[in-house]
Protein backbone atom coordinates (compact mmCIF):
# COMPACT_ATOMS: atom_id res chain seq x y z
CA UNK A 1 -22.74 -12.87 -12.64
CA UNK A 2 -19.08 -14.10 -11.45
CA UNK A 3 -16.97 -10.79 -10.11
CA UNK A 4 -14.00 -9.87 -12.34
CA UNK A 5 -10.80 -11.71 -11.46
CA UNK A 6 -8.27 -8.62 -10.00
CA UNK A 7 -4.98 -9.37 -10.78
CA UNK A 8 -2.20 -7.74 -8.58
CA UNK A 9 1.40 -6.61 -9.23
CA UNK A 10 3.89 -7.09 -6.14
CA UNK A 11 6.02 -3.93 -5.19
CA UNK A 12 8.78 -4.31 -3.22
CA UNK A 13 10.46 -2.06 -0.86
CA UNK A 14 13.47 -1.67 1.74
CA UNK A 15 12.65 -0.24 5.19
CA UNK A 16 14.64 0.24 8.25
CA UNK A 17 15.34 -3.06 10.12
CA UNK A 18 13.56 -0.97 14.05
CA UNK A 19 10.95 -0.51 11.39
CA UNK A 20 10.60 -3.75 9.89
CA UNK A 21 10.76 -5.39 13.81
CA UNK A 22 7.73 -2.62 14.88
CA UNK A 23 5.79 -3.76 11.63
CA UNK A 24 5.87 -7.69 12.97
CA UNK A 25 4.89 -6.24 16.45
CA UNK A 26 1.47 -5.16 15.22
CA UNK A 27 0.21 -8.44 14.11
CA UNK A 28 -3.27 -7.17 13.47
CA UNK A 29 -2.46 -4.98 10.86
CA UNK A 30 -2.40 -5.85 7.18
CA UNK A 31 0.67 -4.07 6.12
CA UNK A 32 0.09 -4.75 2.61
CA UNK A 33 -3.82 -3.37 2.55
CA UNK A 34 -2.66 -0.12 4.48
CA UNK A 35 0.47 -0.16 2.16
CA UNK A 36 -1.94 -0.78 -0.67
CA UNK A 37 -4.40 2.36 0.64
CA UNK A 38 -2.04 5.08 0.98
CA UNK A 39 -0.20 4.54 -2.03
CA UNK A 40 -3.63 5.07 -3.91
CA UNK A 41 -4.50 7.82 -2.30
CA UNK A 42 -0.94 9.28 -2.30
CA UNK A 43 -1.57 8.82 -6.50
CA UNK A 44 -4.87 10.32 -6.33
CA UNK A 45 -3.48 13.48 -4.50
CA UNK A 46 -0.42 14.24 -7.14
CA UNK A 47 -2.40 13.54 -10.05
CA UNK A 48 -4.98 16.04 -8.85
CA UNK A 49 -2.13 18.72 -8.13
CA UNK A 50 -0.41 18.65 -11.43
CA UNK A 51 -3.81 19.00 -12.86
CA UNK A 52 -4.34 22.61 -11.71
């Protein structure tokens, strides 16, 4: 069975240009999976509080 095709939105943002300079230091890192992570979880977390 073929997996399901994901289809992404882009989200653009402004940082700092230090920040933006440090960001293209670390080479390794995939800026937009961590980006991609903590704005999920971020989600997760505020939906959860204004359920209580």
């Amino acid at each position: 069975m073929p997996k399901p095709v994901l289809k992404n939105a882009t989200l653009t943002l402004a940082v700092p240009v230090k920040l933006k300079k440090e960001l293209g230091e670390l080479k390794e890192i995939n800026w937009s999976q961590e980006t991609r992570k903590f704005l999920e979880e971020r989600v997760k977390r505020i939906k959860s509080l204004k359920i209580k």
